[in-house]
PDB file of N, CA and C in Angstrom:
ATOM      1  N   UNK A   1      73.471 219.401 102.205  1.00  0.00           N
ATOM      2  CA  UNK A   1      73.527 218.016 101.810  1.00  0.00           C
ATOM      3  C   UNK A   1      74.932 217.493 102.095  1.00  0.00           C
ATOM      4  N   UNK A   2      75.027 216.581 103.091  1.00  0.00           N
ATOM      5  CA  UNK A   2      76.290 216.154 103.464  1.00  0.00           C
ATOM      6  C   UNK A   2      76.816 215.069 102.353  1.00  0.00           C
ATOM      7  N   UNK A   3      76.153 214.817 101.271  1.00  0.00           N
ATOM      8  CA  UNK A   3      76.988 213.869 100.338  1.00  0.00           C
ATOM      9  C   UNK A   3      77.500 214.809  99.189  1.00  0.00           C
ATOM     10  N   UNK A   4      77.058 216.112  99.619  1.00  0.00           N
ATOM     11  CA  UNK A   4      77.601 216.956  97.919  1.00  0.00           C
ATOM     12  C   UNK A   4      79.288 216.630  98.028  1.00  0.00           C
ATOM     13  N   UNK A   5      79.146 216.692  99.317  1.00  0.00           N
ATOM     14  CA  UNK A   5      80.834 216.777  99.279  1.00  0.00           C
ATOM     15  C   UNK A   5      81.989 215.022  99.179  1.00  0.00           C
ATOM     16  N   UNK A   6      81.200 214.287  98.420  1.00  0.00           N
ATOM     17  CA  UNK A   6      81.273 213.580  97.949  1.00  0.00           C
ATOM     18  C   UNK A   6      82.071 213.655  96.808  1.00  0.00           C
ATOM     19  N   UNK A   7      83.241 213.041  96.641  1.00  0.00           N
ATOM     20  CA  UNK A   7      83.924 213.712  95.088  1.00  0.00           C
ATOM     21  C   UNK A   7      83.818 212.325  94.276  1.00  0.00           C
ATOM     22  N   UNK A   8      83.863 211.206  94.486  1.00  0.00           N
ATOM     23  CA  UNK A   8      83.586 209.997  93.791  1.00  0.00           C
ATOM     24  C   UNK A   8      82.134 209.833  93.673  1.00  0.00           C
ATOM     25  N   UNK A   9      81.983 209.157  92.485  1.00  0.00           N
ATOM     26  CA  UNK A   9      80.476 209.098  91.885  1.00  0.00           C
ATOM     27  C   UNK A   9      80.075 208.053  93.143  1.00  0.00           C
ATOM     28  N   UNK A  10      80.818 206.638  93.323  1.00  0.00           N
ATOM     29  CA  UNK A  10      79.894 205.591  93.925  1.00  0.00           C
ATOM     30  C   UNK A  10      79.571 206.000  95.152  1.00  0.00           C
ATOM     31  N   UNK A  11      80.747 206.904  96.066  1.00  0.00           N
ATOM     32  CA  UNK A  11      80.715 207.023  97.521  1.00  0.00           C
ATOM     33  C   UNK A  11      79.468 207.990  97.318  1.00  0.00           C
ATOM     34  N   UNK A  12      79.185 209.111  96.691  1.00  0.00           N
ATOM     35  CA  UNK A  12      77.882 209.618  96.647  1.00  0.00           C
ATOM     36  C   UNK A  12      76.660 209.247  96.341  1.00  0.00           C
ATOM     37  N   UNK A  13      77.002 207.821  95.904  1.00  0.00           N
ATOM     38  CA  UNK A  13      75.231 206.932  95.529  1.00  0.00           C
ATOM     39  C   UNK A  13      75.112 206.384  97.054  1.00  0.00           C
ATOM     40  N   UNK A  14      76.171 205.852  97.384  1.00  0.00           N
ATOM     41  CA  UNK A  14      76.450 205.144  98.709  1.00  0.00           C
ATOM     42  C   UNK A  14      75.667 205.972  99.841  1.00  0.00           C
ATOM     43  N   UNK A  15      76.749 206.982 100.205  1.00  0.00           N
ATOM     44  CA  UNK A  15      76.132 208.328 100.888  1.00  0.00           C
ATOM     45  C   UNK A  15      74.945 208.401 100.608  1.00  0.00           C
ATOM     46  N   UNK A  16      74.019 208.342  99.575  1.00  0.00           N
ATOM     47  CA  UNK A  16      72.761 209.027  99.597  1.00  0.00           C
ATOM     48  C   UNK A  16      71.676 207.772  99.609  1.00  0.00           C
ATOM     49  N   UNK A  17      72.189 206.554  99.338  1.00  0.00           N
ATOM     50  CA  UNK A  17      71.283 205.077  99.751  1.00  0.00           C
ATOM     51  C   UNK A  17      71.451 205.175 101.568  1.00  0.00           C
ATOM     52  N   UNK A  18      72.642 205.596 101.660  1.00  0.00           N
ATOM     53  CA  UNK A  18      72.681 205.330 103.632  1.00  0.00           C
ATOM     54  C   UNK A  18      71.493 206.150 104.012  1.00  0.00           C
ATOM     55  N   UNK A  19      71.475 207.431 103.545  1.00  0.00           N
ATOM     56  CA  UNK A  19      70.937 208.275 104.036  1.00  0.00           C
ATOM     57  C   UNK A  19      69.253 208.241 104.130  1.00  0.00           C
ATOM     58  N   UNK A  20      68.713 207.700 102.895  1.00  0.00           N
ATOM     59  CA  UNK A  20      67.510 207.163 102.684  1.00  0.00           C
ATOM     60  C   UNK A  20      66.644 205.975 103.052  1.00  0.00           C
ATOM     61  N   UNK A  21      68.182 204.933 103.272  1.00  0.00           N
ATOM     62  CA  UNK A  21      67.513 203.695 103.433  1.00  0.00           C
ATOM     63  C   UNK A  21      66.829 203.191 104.435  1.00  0.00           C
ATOM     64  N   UNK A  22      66.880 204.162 105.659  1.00  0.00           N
ATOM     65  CA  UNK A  22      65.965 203.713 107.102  1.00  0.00           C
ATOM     66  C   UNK A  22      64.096 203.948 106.806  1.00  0.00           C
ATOM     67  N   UNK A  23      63.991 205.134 105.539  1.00  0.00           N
ATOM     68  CA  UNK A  23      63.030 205.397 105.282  1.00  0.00           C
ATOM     69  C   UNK A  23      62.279 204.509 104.190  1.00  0.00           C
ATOM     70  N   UNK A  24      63.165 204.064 103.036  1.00  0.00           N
ATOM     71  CA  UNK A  24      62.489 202.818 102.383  1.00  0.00           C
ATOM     72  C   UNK A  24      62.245 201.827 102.431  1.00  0.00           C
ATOM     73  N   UNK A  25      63.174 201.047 104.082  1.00  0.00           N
ATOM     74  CA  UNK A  25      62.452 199.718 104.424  1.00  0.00           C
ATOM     75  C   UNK A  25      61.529 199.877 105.071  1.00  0.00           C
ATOM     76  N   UNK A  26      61.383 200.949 106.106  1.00  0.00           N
ATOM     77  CA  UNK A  26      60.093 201.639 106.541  1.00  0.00           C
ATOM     78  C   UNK A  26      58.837 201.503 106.052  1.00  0.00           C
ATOM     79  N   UNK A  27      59.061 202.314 104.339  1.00  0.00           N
ATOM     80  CA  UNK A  27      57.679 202.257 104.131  1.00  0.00           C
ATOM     81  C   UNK A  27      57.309 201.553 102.881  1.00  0.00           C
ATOM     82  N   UNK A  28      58.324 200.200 102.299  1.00  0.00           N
ATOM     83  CA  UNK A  28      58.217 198.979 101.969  1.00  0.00           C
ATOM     84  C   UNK A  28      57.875 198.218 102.549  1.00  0.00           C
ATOM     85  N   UNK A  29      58.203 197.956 103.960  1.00  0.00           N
ATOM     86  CA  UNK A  29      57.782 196.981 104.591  1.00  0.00           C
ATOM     87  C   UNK A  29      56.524 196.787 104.936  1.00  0.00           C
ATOM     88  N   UNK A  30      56.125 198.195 105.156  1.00  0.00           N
ATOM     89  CA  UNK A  30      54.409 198.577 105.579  1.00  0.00           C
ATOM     90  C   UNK A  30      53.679 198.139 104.479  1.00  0.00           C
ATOM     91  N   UNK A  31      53.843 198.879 103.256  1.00  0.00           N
ATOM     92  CA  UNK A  31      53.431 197.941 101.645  1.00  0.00           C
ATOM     93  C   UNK A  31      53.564 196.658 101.852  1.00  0.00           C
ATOM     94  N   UNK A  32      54.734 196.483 102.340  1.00  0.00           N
ATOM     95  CA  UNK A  32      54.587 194.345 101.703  1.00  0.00           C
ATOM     96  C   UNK A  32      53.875 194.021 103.051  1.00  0.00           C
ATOM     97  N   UNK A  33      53.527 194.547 103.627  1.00  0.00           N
ATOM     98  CA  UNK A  33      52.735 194.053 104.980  1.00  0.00           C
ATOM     99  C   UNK A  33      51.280 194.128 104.602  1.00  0.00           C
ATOM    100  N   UNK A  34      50.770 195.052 104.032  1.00  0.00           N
ATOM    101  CA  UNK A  34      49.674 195.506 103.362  1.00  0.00           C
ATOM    102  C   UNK A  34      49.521 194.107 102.470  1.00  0.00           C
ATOM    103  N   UNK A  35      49.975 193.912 101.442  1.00  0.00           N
ATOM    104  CA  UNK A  35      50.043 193.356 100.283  1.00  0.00           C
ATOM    105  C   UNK A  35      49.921 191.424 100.926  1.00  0.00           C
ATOM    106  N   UNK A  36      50.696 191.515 101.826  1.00  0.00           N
ATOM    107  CA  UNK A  36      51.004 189.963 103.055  1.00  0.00           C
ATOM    108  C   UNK A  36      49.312 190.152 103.844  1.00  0.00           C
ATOM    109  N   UNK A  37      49.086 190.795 104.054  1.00  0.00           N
ATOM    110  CA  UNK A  37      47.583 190.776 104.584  1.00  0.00           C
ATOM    111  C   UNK A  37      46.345 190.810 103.933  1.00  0.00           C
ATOM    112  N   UNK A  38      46.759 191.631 102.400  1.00  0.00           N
ATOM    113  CA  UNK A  38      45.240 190.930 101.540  1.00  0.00           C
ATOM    114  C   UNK A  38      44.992 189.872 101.114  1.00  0.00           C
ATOM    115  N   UNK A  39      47.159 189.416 100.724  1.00  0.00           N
ATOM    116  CA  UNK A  39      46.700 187.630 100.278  1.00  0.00           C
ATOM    117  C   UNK A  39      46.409 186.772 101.007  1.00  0.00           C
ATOM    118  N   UNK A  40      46.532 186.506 102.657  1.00  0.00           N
ATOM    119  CA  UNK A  40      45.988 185.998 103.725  1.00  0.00           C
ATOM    120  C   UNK A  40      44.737 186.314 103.757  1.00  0.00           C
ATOM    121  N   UNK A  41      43.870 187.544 104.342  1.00  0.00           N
ATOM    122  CA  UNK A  41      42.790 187.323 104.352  1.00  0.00           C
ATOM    123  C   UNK A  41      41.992 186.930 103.186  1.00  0.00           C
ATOM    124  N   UNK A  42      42.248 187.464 101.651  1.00  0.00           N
ATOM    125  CA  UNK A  42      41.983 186.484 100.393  1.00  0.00           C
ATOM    126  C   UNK A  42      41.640 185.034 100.229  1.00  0.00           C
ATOM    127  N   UNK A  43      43.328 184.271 101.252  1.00  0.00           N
ATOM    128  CA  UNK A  43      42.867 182.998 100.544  1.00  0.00           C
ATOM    129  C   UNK A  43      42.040 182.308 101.866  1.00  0.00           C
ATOM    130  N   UNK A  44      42.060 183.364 103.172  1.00  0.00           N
ATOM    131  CA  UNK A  44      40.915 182.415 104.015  1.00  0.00           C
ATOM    132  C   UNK A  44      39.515 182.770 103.405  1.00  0.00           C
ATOM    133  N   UNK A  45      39.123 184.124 103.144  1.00  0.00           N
ATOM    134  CA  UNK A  45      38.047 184.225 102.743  1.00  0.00           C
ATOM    135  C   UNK A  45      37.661 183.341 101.804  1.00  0.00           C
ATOM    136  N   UNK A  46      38.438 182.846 100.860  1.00  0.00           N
ATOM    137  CA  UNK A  46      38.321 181.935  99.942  1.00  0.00           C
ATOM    138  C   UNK A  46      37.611 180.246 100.379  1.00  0.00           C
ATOM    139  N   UNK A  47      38.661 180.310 101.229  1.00  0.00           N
ATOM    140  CA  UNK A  47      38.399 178.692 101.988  1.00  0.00           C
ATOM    141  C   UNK A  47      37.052 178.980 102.620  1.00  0.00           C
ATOM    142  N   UNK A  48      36.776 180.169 103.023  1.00  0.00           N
ATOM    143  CA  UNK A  48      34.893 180.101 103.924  1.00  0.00           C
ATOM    144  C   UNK A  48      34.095 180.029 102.812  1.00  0.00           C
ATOM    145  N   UNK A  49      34.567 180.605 101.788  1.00  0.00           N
ATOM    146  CA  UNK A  49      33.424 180.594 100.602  1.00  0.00           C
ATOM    147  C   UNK A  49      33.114 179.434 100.106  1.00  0.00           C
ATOM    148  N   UNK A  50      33.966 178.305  99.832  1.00  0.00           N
ATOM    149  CA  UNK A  50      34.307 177.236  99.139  1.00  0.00           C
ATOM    150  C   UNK A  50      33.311 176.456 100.601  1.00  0.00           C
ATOM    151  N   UNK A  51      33.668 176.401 101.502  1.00  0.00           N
ATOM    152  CA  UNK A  51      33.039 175.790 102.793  1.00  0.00           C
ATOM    153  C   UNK A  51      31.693 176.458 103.028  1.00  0.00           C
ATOM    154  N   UNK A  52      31.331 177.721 102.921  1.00  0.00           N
ATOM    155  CA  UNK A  52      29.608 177.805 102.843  1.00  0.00           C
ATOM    156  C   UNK A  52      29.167 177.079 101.364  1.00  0.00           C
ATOM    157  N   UNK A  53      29.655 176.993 100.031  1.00  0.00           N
ATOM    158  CA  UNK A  53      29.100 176.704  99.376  1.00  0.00           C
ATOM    159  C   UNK A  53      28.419 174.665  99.100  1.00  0.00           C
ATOM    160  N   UNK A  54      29.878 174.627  99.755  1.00  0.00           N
ATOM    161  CA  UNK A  54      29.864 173.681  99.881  1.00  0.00           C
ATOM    162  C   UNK A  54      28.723 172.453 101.026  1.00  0.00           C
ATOM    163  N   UNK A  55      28.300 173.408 102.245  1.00  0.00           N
ATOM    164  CA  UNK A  55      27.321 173.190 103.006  1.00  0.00           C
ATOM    165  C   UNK A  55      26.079 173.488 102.726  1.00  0.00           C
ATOM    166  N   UNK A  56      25.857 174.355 101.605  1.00  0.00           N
ATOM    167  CA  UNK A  56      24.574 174.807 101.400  1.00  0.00           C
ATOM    168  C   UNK A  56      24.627 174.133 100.382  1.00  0.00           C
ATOM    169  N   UNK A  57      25.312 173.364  99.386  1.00  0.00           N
ATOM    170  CA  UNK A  57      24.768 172.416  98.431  1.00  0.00           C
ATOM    171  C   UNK A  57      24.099 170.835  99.541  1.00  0.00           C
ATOM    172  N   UNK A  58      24.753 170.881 100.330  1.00  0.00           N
ATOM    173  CA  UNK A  58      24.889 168.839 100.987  1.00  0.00           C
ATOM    174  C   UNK A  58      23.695 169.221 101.568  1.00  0.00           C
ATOM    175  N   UNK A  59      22.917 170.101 101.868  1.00  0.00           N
ATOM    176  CA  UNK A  59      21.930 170.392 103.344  1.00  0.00           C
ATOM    177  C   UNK A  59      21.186 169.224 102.834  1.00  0.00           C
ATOM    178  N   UNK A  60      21.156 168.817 104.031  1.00  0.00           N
ATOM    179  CA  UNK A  60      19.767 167.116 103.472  1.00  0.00           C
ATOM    180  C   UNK A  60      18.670 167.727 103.532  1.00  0.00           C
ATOM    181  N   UNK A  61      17.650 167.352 102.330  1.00  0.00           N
ATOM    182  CA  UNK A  61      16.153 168.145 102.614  1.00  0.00           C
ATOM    183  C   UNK A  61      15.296 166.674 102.939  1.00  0.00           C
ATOM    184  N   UNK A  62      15.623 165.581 103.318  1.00  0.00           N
ATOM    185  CA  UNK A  62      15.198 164.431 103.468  1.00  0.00           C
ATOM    186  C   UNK A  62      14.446 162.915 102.816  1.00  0.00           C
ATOM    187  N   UNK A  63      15.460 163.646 101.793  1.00  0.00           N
ATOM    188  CA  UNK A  63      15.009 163.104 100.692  1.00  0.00           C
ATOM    189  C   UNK A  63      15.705 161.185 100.393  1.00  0.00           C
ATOM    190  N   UNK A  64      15.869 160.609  99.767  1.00  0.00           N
ATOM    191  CA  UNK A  64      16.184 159.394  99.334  1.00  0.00           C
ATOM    192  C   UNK A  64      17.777 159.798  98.618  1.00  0.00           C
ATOM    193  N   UNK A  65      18.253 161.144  98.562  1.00  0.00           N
ATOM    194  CA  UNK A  65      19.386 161.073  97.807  1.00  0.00           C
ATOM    195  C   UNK A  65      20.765 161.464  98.334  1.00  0.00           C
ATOM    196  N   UNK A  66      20.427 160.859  99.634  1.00  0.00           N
ATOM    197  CA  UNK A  66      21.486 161.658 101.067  1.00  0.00           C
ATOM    198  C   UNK A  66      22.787 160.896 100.693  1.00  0.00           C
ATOM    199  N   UNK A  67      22.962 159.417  99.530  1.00  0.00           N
ATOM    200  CA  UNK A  67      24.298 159.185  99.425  1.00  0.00           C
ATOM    201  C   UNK A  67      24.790 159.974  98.810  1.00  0.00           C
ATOM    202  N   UNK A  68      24.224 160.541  97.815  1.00  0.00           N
ATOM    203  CA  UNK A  68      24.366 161.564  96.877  1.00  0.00           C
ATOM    204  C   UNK A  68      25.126 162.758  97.518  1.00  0.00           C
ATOM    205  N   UNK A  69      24.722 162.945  98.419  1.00  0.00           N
ATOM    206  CA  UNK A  69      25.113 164.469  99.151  1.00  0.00           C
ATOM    207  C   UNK A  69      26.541 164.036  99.832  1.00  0.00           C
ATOM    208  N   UNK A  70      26.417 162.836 100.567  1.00  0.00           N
ATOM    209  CA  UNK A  70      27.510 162.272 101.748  1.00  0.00           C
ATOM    210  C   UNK A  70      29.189 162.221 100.308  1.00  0.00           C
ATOM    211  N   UNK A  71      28.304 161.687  99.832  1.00  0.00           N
ATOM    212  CA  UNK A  71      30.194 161.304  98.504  1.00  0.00           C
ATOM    213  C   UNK A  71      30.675 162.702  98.274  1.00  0.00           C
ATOM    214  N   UNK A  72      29.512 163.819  97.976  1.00  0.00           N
ATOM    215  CA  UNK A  72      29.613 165.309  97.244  1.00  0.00           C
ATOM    216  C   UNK A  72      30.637 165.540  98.273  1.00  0.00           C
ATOM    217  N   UNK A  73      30.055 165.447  99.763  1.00  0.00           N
ATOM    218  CA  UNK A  73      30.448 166.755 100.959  1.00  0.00           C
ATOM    219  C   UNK A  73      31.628 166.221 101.125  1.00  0.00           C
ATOM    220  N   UNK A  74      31.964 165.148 101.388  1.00  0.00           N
ATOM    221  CA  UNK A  74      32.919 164.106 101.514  1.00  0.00           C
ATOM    222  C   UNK A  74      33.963 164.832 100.320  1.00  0.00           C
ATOM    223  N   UNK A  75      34.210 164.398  99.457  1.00  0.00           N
ATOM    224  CA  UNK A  75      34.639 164.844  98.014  1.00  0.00           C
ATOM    225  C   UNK A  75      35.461 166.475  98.230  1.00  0.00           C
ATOM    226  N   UNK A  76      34.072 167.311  98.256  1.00  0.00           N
ATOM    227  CA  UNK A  76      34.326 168.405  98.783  1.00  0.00           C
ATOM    228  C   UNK A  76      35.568 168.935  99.669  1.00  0.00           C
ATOM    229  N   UNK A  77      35.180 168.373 100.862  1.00  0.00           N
ATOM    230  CA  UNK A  77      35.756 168.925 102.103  1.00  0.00           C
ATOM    231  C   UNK A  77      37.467 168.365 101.832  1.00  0.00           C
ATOM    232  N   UNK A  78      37.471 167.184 101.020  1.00  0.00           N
ATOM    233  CA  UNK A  78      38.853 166.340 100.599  1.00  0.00           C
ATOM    234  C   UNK A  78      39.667 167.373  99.600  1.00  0.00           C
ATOM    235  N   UNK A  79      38.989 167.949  98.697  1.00  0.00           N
ATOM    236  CA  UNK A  79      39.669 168.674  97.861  1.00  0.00           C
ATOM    237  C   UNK A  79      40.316 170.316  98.917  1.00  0.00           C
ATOM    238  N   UNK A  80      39.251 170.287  99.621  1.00  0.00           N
ATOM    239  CA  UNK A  80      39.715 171.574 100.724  1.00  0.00           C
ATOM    240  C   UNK A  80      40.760 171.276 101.273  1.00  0.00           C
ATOM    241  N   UNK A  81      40.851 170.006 102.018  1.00  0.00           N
ATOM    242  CA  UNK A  81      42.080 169.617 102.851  1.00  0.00           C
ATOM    243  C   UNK A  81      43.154 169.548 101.960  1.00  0.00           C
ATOM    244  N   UNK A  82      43.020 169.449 101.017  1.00  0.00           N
ATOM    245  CA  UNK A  82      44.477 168.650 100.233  1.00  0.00           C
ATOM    246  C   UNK A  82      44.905 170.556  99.046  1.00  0.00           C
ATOM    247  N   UNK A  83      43.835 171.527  99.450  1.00  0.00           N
ATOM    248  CA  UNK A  83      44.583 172.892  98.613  1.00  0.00           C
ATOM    249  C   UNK A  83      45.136 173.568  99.977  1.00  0.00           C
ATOM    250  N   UNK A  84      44.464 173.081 101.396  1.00  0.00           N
ATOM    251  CA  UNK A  84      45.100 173.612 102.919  1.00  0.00           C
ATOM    252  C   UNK A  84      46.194 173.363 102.801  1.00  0.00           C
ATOM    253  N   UNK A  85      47.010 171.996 102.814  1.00  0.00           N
ATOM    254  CA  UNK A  85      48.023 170.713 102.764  1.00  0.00           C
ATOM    255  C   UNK A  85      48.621 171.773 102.218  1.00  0.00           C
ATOM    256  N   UNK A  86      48.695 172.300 100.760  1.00  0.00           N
ATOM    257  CA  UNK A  86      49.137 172.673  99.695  1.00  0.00           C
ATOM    258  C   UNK A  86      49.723 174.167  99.917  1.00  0.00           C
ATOM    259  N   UNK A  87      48.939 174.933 100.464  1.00  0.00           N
ATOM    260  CA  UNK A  87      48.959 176.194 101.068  1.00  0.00           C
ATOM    261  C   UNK A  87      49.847 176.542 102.381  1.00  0.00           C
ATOM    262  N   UNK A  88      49.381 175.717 103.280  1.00  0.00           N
ATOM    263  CA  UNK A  88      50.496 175.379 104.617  1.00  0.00           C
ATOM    264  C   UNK A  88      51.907 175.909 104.584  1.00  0.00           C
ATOM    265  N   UNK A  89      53.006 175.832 103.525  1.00  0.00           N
ATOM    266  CA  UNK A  89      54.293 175.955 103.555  1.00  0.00           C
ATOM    267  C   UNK A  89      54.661 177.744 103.706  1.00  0.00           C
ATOM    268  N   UNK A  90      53.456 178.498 102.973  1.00  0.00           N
ATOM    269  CA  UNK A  90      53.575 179.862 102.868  1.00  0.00           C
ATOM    270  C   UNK A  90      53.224 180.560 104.632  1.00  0.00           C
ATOM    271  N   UNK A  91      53.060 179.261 105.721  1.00  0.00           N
ATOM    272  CA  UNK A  91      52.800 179.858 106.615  1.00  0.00           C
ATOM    273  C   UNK A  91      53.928 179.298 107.823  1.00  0.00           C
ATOM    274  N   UNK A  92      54.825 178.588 107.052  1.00  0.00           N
ATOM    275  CA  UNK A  92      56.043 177.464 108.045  1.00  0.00           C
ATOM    276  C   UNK A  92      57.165 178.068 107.682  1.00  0.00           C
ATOM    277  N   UNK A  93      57.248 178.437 106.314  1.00  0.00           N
ATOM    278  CA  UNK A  93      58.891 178.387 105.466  1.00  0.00           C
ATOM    279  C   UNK A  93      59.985 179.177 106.624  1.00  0.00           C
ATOM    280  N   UNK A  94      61.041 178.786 107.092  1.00  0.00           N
ATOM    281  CA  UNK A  94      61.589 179.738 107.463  1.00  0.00           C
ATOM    282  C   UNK A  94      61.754 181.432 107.047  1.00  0.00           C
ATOM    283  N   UNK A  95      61.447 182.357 107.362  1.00  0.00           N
ATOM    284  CA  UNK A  95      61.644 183.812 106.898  1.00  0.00           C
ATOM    285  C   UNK A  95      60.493 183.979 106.325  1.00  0.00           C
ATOM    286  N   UNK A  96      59.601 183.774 106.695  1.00  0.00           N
ATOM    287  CA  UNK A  96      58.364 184.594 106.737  1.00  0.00           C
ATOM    288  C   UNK A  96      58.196 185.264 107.705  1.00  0.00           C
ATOM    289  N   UNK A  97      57.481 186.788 107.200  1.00  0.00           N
ATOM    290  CA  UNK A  97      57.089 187.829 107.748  1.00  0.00           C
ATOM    291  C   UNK A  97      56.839 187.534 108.992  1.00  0.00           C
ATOM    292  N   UNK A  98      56.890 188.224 110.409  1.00  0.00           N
ATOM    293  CA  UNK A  98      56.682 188.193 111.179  1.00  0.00           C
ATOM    294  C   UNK A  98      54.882 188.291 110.970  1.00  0.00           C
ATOM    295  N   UNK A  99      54.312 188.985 110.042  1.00  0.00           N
ATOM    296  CA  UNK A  99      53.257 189.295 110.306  1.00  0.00           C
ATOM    297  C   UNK A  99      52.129 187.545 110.136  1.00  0.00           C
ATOM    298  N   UNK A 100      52.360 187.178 109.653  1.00  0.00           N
ATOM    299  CA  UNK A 100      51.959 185.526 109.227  1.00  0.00           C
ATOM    300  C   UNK A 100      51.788 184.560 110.325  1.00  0.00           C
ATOM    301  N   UNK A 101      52.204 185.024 111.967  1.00  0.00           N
ATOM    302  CA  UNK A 101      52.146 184.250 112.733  1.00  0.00           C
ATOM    303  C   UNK A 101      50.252 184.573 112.863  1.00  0.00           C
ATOM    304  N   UNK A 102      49.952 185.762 112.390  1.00  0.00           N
ATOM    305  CA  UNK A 102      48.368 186.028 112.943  1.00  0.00           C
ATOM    306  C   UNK A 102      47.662 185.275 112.028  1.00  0.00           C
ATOM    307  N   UNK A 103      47.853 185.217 110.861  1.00  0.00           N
ATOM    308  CA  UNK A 103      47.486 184.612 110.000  1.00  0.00           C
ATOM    309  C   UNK A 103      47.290 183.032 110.031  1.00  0.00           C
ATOM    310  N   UNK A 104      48.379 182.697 110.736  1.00  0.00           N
ATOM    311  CA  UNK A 104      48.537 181.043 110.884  1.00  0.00           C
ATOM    312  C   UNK A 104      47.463 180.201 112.094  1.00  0.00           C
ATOM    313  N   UNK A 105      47.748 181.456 112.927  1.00  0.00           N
ATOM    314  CA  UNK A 105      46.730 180.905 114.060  1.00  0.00           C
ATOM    315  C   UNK A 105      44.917 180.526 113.193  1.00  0.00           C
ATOM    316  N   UNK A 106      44.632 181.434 112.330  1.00  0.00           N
ATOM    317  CA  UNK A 106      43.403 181.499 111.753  1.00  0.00           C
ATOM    318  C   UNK A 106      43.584 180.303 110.823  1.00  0.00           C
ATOM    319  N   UNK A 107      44.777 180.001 110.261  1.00  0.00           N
ATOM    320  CA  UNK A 107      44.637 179.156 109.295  1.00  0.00           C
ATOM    321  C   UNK A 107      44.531 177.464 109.958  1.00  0.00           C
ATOM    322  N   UNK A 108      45.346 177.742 111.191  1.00  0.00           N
ATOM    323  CA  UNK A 108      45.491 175.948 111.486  1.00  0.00           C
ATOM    324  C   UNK A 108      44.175 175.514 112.194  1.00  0.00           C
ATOM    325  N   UNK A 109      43.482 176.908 112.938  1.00  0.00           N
ATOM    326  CA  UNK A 109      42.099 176.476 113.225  1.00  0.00           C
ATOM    327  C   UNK A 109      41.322 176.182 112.218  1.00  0.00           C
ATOM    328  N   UNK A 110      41.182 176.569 111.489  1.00  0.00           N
ATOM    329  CA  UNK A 110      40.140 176.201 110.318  1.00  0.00           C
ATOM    330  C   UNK A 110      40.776 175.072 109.541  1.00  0.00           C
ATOM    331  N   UNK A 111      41.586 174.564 109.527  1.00  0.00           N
ATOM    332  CA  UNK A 111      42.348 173.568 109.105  1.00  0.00           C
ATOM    333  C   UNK A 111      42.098 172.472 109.798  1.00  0.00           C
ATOM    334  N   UNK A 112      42.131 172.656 111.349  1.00  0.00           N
ATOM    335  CA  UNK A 112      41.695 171.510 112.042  1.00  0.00           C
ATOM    336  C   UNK A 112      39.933 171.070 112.042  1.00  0.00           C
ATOM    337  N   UNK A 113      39.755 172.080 111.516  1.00  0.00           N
ATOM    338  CA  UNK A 113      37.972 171.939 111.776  1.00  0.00           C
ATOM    339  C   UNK A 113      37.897 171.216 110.405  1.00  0.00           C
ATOM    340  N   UNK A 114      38.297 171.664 109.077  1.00  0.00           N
ATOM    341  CA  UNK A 114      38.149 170.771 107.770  1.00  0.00           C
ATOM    342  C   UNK A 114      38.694 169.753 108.217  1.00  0.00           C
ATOM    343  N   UNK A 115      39.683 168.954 108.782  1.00  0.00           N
ATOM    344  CA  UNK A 115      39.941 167.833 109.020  1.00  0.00           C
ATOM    345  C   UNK A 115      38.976 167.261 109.775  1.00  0.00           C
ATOM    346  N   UNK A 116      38.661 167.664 110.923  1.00  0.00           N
ATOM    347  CA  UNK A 116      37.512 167.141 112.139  1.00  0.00           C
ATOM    348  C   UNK A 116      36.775 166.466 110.905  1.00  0.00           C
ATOM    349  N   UNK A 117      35.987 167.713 110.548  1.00  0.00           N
ATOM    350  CA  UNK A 117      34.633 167.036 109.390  1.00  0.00           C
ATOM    351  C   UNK A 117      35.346 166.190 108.642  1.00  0.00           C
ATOM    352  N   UNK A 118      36.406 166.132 107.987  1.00  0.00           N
ATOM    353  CA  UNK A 118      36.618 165.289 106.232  1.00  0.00           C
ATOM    354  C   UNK A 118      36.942 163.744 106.935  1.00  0.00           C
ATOM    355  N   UNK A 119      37.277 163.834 108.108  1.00  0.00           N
ATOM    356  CA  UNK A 119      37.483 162.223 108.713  1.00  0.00           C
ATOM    357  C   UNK A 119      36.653 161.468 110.092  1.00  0.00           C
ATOM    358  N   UNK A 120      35.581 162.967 110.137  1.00  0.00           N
ATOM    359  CA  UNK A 120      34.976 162.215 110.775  1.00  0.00           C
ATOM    360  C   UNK A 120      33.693 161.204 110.728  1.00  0.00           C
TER     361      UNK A 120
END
C-alpha cells in the first residue's frame, strides 16, 4: 500500500481518495445513469399512458355527445402540453448528463405530436 507510508493523517485520506477515485466516478456514474434512465423512460411512459387514456375516453361512438368529447380531448391534450412545457428544462438546463440527449430526441417528438393535435 503506497499510502501506508503516509505519515500525516490528511495526506493519507488524500492518497487513498486519489487512489480510489477513478473507480467511484466509474461506478456512480453508471448508477446515476441507471437512475437518469428510469426517470426518463418513467415520465415518457407516463405521458403515453395519460395519451392512450385519454384517446380511449374521446373515441366518438356516434353519438349526439361529440361536443362533449371535443372540450374533454381538447382539455386533455392542454393539460399534457402545459406538464411537457413544465418538464422541458430537465432536458435543456446546461449540465445535463450527456445521457439525456437520447431522451430528448423522444421527448420533443412526442411533444411536437401533442402540440400538432392540441392546436390543430
Amino acid at each position: 500500500n503506497k499510502c501506508a507510508q503516509e505519515p500525516d493523517g490528511r495526506q493519507y485520506g488524500s492518497c487513498v481518495w486519489g487512489a480510489i477515485k477513478p473507480f467511484v466516478q466509474d461506478h456512480v456514474s453508471i448508477e446515476l445513469d441507471k437512475v437518469q434512465y428510469r426517470n426518463f423512460d418513467a415520465k415518457f411512459d407516463g405521458y403515453l399512458a395519460r395519451l392512450e387514456r385519454l384517446m380511449e375516453y374521446t373515441k366518438w361512438d356516434g353519438n349526439e355527445y361529440w361536443a362533449h368529447y371535443e372540450e374533454y380531448l381538447a382539455d386533455g391534450l392542454h393539460a399534457i402540453d402545459d406538464d411537457m412545457v413544465g418538464d422541458s428544462p430537465q432536458y435543456t438546463q446546461f449540465g445535463v448528463p450527456d445521457i439525456t440527449a437520447v431522451y430528448y430526441v423522444r421527448f420533443v417528438s412526442l411533444h411536437i405530436a401533442v402540440r400538432a393535435a392540441t392546436y390543430s
